[in-house]
PDB file of N, CA and C in Angstrom:
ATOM      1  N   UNK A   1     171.884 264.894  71.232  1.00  0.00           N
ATOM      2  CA  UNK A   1     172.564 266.033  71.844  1.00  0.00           C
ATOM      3  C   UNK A   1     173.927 265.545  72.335  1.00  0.00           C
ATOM      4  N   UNK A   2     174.821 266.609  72.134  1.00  0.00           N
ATOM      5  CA  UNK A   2     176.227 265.838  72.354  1.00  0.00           C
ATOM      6  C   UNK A   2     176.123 266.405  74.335  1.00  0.00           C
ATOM      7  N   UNK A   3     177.758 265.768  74.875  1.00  0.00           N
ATOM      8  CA  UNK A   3     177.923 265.537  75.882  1.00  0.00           C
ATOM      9  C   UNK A   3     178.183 266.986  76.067  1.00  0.00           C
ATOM     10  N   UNK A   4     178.848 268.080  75.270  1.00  0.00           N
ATOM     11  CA  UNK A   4     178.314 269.473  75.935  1.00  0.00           C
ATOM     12  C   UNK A   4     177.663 270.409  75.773  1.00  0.00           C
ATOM     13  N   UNK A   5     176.688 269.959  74.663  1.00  0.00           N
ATOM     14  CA  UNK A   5     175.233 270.256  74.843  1.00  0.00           C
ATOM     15  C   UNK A   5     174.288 269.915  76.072  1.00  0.00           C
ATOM     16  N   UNK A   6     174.607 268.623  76.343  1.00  0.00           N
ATOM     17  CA  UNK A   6     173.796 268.289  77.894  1.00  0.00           C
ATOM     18  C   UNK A   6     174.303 268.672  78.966  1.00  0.00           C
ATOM     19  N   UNK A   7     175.616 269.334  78.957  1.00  0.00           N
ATOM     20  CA  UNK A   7     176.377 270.129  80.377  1.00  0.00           C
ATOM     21  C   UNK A   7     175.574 271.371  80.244  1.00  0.00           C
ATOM     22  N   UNK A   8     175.361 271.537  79.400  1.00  0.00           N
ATOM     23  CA  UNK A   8     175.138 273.518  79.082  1.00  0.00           C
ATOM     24  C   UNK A   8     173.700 273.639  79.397  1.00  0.00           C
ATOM     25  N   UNK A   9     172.974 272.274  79.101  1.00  0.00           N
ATOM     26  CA  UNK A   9     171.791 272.133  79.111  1.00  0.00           C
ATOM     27  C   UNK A   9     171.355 272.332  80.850  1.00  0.00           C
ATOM     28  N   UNK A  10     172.432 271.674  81.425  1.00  0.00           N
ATOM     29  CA  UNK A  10     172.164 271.039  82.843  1.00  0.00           C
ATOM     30  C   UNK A  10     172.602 272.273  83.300  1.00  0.00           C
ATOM     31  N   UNK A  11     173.662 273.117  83.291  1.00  0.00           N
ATOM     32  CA  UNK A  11     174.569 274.300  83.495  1.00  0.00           C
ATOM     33  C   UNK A  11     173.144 275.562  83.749  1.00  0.00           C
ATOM     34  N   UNK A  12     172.395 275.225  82.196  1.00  0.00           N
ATOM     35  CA  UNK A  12     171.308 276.847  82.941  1.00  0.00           C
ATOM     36  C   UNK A  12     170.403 276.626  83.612  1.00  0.00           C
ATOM     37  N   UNK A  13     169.831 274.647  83.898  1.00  0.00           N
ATOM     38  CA  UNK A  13     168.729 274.533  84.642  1.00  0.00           C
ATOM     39  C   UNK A  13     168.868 274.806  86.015  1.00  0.00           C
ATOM     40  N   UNK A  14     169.847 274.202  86.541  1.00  0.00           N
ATOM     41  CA  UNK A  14     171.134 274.550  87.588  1.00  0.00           C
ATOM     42  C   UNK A  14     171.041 276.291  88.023  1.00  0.00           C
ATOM     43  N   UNK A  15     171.584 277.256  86.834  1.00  0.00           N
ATOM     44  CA  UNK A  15     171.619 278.755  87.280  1.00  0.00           C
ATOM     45  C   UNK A  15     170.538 278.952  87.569  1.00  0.00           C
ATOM     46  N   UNK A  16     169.242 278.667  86.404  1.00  0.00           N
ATOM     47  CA  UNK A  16     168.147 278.986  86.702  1.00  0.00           C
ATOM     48  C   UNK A  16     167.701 278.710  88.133  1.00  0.00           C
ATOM     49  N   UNK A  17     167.593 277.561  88.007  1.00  0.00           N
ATOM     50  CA  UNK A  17     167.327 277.265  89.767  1.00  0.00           C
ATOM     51  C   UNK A  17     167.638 277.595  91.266  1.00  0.00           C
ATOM     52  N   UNK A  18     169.253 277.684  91.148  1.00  0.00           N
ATOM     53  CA  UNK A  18     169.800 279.007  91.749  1.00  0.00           C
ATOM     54  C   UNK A  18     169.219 280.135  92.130  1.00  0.00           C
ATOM     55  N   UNK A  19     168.947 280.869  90.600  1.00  0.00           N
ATOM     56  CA  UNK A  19     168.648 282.062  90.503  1.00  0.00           C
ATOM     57  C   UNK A  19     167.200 282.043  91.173  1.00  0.00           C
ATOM     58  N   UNK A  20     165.950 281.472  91.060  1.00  0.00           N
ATOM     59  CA  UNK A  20     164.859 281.112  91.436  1.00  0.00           C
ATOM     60  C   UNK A  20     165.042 281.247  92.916  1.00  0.00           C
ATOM     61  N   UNK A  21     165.632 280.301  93.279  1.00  0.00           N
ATOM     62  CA  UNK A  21     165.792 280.038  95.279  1.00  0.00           C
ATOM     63  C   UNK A  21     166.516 281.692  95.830  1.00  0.00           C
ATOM     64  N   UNK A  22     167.189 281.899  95.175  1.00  0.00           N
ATOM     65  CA  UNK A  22     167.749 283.184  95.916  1.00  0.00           C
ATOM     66  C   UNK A  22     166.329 284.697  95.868  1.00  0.00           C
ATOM     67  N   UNK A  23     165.850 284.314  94.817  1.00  0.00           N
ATOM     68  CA  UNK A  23     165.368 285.626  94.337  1.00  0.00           C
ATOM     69  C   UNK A  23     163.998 285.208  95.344  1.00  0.00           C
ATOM     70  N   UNK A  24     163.678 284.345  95.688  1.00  0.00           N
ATOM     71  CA  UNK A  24     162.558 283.817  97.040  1.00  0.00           C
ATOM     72  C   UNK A  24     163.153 284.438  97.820  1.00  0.00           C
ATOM     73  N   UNK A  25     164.305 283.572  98.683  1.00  0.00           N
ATOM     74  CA  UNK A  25     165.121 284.378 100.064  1.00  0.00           C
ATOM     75  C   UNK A  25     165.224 285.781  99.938  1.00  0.00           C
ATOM     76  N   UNK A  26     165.226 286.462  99.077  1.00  0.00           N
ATOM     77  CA  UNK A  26     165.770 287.709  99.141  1.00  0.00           C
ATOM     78  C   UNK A  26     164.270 288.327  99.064  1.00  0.00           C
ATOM     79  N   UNK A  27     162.876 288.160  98.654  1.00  0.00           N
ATOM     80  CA  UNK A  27     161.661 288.686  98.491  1.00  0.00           C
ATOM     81  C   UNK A  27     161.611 288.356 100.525  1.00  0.00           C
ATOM     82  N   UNK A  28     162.186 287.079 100.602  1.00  0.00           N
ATOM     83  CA  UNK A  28     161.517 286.669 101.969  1.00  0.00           C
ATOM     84  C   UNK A  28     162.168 287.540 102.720  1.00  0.00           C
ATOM     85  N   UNK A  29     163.463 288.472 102.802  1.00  0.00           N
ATOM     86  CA  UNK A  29     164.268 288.888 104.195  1.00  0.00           C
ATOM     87  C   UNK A  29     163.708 290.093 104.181  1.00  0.00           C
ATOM     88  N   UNK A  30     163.393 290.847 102.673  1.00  0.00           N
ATOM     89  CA  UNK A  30     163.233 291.854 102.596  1.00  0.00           C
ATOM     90  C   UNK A  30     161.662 291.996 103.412  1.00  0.00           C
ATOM     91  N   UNK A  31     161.254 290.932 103.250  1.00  0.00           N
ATOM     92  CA  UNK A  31     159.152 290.871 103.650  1.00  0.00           C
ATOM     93  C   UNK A  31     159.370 290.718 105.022  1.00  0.00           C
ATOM     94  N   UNK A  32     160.733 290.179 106.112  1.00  0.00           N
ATOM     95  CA  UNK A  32     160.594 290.348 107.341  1.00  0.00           C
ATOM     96  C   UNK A  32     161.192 291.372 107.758  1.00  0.00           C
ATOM     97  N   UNK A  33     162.163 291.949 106.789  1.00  0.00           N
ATOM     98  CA  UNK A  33     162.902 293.041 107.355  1.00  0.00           C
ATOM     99  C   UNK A  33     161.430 294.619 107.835  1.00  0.00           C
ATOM    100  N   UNK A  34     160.610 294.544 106.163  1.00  0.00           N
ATOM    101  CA  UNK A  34     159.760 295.653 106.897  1.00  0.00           C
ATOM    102  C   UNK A  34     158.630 295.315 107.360  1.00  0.00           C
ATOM    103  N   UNK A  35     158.040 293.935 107.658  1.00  0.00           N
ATOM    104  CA  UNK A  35     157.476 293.678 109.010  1.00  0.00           C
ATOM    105  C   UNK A  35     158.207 293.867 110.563  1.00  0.00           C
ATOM    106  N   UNK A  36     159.475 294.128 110.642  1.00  0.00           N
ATOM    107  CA  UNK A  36     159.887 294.056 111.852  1.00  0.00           C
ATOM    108  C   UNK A  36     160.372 295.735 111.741  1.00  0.00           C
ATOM    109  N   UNK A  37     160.636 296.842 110.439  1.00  0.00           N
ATOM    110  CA  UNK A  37     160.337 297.861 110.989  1.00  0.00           C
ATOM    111  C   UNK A  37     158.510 298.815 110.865  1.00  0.00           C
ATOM    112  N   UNK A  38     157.751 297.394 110.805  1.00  0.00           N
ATOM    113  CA  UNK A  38     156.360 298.175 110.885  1.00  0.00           C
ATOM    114  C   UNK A  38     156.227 297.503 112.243  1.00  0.00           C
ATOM    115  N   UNK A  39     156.484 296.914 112.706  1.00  0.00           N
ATOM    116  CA  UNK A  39     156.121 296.551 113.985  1.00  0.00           C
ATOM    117  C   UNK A  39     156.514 297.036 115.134  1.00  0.00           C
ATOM    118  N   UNK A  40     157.995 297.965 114.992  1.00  0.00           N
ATOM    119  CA  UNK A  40     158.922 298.644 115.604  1.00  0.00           C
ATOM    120  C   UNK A  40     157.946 299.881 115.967  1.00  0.00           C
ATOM    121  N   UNK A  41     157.763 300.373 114.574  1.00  0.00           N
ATOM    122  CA  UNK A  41     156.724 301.705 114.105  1.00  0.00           C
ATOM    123  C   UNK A  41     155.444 301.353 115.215  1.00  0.00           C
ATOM    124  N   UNK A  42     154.686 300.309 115.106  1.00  0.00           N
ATOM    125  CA  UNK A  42     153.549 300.465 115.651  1.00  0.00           C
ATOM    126  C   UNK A  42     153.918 300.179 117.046  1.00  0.00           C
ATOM    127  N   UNK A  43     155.064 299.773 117.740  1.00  0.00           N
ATOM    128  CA  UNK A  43     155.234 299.542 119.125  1.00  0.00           C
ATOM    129  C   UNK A  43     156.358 300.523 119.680  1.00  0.00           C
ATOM    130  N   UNK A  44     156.354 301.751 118.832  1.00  0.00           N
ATOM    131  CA  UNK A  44     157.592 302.812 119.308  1.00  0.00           C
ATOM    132  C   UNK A  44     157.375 302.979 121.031  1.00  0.00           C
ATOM    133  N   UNK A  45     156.122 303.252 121.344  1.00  0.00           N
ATOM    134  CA  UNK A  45     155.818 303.788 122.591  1.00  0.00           C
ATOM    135  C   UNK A  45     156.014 303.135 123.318  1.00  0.00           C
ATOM    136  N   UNK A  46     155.766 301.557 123.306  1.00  0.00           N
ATOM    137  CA  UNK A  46     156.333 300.370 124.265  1.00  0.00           C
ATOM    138  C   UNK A  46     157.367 299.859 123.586  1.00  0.00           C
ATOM    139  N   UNK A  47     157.989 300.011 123.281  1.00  0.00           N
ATOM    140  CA  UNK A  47     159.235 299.218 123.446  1.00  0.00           C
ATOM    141  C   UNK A  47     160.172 300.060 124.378  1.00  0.00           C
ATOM    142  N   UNK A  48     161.147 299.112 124.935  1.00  0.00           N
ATOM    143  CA  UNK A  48     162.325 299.508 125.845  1.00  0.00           C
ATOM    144  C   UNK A  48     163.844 300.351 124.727  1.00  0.00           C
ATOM    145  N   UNK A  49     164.476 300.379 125.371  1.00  0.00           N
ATOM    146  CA  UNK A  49     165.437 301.039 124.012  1.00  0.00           C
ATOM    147  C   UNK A  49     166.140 299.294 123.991  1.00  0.00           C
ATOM    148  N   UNK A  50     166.687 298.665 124.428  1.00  0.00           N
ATOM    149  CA  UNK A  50     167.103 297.110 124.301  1.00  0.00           C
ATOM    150  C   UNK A  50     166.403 296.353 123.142  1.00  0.00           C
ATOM    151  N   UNK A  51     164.498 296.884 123.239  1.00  0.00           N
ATOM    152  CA  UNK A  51     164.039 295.829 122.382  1.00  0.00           C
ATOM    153  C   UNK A  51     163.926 297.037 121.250  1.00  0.00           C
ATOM    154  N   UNK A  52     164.207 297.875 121.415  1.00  0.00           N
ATOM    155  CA  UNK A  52     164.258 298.965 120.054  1.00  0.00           C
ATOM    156  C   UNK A  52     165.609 298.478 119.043  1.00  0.00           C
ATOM    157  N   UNK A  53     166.777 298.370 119.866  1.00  0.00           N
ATOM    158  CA  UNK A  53     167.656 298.142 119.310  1.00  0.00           C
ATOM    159  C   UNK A  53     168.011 296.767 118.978  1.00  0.00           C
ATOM    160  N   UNK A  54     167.460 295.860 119.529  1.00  0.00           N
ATOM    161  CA  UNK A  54     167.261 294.397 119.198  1.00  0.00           C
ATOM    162  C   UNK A  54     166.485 294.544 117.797  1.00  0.00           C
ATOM    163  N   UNK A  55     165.538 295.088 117.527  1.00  0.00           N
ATOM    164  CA  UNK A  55     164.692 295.356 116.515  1.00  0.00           C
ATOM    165  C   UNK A  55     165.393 295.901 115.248  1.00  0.00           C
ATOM    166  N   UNK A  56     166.074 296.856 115.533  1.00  0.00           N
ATOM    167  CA  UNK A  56     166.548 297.750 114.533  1.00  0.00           C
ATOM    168  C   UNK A  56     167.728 296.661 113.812  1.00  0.00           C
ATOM    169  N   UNK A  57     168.416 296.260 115.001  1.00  0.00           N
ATOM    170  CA  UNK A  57     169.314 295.050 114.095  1.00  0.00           C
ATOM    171  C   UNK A  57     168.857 293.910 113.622  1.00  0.00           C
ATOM    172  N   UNK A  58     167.859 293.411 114.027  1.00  0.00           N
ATOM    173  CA  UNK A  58     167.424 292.598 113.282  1.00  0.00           C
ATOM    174  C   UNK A  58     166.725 292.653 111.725  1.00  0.00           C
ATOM    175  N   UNK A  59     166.275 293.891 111.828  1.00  0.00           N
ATOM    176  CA  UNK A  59     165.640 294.571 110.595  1.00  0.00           C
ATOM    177  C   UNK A  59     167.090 294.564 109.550  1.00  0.00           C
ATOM    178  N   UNK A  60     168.400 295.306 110.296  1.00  0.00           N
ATOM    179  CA  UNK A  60     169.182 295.264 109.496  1.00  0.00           C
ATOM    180  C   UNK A  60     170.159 294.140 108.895  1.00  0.00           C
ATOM    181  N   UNK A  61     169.880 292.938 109.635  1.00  0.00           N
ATOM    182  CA  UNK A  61     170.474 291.258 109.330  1.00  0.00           C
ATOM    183  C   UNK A  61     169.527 291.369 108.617  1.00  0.00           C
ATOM    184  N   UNK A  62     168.418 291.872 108.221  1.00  0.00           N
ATOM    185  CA  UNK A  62     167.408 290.926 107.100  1.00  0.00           C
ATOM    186  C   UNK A  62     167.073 291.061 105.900  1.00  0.00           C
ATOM    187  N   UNK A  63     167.770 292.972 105.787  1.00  0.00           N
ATOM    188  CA  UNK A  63     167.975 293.498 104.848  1.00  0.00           C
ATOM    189  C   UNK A  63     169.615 292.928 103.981  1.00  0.00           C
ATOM    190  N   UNK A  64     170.562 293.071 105.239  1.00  0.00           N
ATOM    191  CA  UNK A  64     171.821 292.253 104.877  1.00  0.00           C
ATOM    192  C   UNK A  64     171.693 290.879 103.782  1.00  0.00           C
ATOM    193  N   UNK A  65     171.014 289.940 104.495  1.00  0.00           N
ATOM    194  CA  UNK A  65     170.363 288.847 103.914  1.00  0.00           C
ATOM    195  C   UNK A  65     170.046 288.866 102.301  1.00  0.00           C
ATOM    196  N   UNK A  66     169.186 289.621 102.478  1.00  0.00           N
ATOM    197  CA  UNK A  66     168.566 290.124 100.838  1.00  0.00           C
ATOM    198  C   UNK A  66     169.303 290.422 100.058  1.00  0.00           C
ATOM    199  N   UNK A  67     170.227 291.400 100.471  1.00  0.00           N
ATOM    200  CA  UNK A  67     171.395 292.068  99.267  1.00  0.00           C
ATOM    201  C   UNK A  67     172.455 290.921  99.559  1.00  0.00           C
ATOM    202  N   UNK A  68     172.745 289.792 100.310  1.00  0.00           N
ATOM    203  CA  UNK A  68     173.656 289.223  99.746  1.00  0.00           C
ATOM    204  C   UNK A  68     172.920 287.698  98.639  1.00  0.00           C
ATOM    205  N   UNK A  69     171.539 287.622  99.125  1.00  0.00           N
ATOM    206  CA  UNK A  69     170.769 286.873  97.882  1.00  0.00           C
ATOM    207  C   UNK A  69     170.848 287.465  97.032  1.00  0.00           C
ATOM    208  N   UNK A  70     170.431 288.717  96.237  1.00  0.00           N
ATOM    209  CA  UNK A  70     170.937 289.144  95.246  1.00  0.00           C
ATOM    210  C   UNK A  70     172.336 289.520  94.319  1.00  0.00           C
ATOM    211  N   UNK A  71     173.320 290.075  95.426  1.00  0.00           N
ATOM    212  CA  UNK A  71     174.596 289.775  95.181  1.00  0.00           C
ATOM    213  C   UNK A  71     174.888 288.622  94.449  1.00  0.00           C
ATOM    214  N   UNK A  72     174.426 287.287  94.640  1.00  0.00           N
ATOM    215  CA  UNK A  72     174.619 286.261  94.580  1.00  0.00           C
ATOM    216  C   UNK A  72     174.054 286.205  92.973  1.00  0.00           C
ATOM    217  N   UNK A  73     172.863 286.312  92.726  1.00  0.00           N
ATOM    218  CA  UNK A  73     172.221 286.407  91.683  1.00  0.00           C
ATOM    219  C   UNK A  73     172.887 286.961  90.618  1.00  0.00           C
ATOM    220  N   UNK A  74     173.648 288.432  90.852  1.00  0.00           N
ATOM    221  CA  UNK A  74     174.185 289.431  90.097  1.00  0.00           C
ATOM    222  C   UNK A  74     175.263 288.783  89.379  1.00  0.00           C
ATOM    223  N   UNK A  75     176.238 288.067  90.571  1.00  0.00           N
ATOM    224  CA  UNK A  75     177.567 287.443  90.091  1.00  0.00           C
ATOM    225  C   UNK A  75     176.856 286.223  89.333  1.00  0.00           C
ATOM    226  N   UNK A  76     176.208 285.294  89.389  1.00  0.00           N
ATOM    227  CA  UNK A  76     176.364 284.300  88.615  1.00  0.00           C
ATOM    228  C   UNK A  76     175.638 284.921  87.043  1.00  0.00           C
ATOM    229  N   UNK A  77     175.151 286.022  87.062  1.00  0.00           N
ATOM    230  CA  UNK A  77     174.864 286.403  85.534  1.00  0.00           C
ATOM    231  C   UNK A  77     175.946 286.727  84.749  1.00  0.00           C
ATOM    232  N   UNK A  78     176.932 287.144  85.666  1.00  0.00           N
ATOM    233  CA  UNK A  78     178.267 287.749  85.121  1.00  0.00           C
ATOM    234  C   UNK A  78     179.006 286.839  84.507  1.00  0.00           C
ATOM    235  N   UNK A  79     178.945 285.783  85.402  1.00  0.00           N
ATOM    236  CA  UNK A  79     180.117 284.358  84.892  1.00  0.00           C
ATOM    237  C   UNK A  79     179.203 283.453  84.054  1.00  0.00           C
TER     238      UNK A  79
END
């Protein structure tokens, strides 16, 4: 195999792998994002509005999270 055959070789194990780790993080933010709005859901009645809204943003950093793991994913298919 020539020398850029083994870049190209190394080049998709590389994306692949990439692509692999992100597409985890992004299953993972999304799996805490709606544990923290089922938990919101099941503690509407006790929570304070502070830990409501502590909640709600955190739900929304975790969703953030996810779409920029995928973002990520999207662009390197492109290039």
């Amino acid at each position: 195999m020539s020398k850029d055959g083994l870049d190209k070789a190394a080049d998709a194990v590389k994306r692949t792998t990439d692509n692999v780790k992100d597409a985890i993080h992004e299953a993972s933010h999304r799996t805490a994002a709606d544990a923290e709005k089922a938990r919101r859901e099941a503690l509407d009645g006790d929570l304070t509005g502070t830990e409501k809204a502590k909640s709600v943003l955190n739900e929304a950093k975790e969703r953030t999270q996810a779409e920029l793991d995928a973002a990520k994913r999207e662009v390197r298919k492109h290039t």
